[in-house]
Every structure is written in structure tokens, then in C-alpha cells.
C-alpha atoms as a PDB file:
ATOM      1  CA  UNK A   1      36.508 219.862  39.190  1.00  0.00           C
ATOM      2  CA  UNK A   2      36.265 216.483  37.290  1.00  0.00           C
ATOM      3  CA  UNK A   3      38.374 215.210  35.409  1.00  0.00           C
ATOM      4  CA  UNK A   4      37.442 212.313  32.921  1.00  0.00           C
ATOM      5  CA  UNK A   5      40.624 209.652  32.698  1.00  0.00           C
ATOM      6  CA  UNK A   6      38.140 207.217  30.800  1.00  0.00           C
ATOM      7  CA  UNK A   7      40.909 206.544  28.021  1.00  0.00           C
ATOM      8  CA  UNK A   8      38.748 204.271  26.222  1.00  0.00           C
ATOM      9  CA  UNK A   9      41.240 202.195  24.626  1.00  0.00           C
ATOM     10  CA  UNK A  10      39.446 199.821  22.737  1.00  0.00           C
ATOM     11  CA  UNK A  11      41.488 196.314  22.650  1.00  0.00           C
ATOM     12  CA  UNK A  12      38.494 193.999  21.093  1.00  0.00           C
ATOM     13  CA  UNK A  13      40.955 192.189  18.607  1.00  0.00           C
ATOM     14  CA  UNK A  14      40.126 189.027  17.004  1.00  0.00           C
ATOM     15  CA  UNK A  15      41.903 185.879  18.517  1.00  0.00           C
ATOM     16  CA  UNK A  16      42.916 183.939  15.616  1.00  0.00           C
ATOM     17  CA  UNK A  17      43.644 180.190  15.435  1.00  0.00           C
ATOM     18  CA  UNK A  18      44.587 177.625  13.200  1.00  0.00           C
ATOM     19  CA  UNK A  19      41.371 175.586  12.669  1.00  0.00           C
ATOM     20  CA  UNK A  20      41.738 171.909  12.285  1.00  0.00           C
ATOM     21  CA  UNK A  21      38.188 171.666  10.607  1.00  0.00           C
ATOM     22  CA  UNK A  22      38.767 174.195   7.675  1.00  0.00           C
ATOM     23  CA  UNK A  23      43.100 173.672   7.529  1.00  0.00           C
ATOM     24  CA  UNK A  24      43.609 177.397   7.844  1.00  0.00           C
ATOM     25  CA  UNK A  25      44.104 180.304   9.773  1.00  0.00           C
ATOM     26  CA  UNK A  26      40.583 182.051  11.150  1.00  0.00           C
ATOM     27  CA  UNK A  27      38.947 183.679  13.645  1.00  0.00           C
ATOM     28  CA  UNK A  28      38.554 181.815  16.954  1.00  0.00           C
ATOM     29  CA  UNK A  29      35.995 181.275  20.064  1.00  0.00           C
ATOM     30  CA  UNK A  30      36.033 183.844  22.378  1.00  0.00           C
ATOM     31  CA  UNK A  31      35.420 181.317  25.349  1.00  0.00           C
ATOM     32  CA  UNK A  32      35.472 177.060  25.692  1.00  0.00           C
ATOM     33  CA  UNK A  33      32.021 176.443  24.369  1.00  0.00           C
ATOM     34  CA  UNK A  34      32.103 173.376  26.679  1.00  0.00           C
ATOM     35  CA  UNK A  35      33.746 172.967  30.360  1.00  0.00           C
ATOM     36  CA  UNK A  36      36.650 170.527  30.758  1.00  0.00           C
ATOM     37  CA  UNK A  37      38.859 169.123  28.370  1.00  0.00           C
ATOM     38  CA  UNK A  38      37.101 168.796  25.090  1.00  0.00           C
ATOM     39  CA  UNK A  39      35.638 172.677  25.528  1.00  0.00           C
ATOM     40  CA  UNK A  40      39.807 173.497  25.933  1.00  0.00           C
ATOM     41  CA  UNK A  41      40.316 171.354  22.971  1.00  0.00           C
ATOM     42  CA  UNK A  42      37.691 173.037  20.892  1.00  0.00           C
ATOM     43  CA  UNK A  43      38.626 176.432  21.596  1.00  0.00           C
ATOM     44  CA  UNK A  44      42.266 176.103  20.803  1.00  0.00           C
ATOM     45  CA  UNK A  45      41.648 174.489  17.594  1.00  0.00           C
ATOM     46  CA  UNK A  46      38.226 174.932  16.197  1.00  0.00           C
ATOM     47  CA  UNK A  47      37.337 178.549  14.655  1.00  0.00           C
ATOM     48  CA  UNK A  48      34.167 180.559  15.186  1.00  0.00           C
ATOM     49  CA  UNK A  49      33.278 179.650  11.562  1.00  0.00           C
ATOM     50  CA  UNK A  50      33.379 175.550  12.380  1.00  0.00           C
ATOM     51  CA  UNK A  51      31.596 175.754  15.956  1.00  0.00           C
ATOM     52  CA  UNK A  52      28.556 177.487  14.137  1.00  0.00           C
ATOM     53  CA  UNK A  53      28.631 174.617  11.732  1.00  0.00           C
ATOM     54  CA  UNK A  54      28.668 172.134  14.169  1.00  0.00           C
ATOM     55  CA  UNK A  55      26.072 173.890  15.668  1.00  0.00           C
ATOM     56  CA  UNK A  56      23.716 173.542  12.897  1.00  0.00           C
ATOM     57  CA  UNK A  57      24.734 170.063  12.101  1.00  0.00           C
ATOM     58  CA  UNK A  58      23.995 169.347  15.571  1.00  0.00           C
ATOM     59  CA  UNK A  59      20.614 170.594  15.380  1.00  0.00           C
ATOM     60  CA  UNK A  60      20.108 168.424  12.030  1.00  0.00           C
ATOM     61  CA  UNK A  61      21.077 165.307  14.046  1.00  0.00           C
ATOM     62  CA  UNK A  62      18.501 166.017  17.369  1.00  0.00           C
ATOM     63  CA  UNK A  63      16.035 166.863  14.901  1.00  0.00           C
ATOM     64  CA  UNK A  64      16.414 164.021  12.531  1.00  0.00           C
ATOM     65  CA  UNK A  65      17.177 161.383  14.923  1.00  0.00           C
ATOM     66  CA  UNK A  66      14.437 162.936  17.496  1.00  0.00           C
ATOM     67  CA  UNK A  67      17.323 162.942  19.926  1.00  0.00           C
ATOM     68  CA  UNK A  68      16.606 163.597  24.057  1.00  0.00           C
ATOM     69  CA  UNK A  69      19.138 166.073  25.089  1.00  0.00           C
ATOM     70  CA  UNK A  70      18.474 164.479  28.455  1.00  0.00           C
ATOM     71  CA  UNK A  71      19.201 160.717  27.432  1.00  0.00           C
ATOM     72  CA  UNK A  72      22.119 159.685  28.362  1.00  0.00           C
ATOM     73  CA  UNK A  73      23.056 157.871  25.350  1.00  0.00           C
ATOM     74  CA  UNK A  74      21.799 160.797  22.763  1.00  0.00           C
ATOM     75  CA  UNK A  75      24.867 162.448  24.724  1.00  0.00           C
ATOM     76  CA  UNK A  76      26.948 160.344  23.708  1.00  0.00           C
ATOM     77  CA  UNK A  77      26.194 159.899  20.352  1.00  0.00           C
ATOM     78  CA  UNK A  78      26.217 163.850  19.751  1.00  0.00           C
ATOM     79  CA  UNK A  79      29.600 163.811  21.470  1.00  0.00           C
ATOM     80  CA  UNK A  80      30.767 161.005  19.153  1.00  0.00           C
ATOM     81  CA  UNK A  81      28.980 162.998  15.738  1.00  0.00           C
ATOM     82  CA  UNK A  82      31.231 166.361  17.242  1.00  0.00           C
ATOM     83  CA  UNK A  83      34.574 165.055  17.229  1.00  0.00           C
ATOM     84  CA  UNK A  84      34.143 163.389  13.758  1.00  0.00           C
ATOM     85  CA  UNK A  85      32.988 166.632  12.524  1.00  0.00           C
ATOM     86  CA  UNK A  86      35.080 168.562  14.388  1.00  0.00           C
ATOM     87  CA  UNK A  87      38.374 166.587  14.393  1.00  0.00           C
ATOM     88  CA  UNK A  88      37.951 163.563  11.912  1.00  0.00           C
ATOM     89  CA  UNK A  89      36.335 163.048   8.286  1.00  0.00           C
ATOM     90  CA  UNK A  90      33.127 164.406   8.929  1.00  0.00           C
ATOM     91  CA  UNK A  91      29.542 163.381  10.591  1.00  0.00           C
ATOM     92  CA  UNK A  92      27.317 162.028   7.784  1.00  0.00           C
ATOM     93  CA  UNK A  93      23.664 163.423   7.815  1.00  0.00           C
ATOM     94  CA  UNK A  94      21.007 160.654   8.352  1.00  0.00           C
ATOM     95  CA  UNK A  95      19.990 158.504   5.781  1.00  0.00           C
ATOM     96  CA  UNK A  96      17.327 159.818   3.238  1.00  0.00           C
ATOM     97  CA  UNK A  97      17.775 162.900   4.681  1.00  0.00           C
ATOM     98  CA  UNK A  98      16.514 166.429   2.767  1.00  0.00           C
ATOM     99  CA  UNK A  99      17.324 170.064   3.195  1.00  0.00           C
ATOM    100  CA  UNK A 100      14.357 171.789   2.927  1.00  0.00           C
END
């Protein structure tokens, strides 16, 4: 005989946080996005909604700027333009720069 004790109890609830980009309450990562530190920091403060921003303001600034992801100092400049937008006033886009 066999007997199925698959129970399926679904428990794929939303984390929520309190994001520090948008000042309220919202769904958040469901993993660090980075390792170390700042990946900890992100995920217990930044929401889903704000990483995906970043995201695409991220890809605004290596495409704008022309950035190397494996120069050193385009690093650190893209680390720097994160936790503005992230955690401070903003990143501003590049000068002169258009949506299309």
C-alpha cells in the first residue's frame, strides 16, 4: 500500500521590510543580492521594488559612462552611485543624459 503524506503546505509568504529608499513598508529580497556586509545591509533594508531600480540605474551608469565591470575603479564608483541611491539623496544620471 502507499500512502501519500506529501502535506503540501505551502509557506511562500512575502518577507516584508521597512525600505529606507521608498520610507515605507514593502516587500523585501528574498536573499543578500551581494556577499558580505553591504549585501546584509541591503537585504535588511532595501525592498524588492528599490533593488530593481538600482538595477536599472545601474545599467544607465555602465552604459552611459561605458563602465568596465572588470576595472577596478568602475567598481568603485558603482559601489559609491549604490549607496547614494540606495541609502543617501540619490545618484544623479550623467550629464546631458536622455531616456530614449
Amino acid at each position: 500500500m502507499n500512502i501519500n503524506t506529501n502535506t503540501n503546505t505551502n509557506t511562500n509568504t512575502t518577507r516584508k521590510i521597512f525600505c529606507q529608499k521608498f520610507q515605507e513598508e514593502l516587500e523585501g529580497l528574498e536573499r543578500p543580492p551581494l556577499p558580505g556586509t553591504m549585501g546584509e545591509k541591503i537585504f535588511n533594508h532595501i525592498s524588492k521594488q528599490a533593488w530593481e531600480a538600482w538595477l536599472g540605474h545601474q545599467t544607465m551608469l555602465i552604459n552611459e559612462y561605458r563602465l568596465s565591470m572588470i576595472d577596478p575603479k568602475s567598481k568603485a564608483f558603482l559601489a559609491t552611485e549604490r549607496e547614494k541611491f540606495l541609502f543617501g539623496t540619490g545618484s544623479d544620471k550623467p550629464a546631458g543624459f536622455v531616456p530614449i
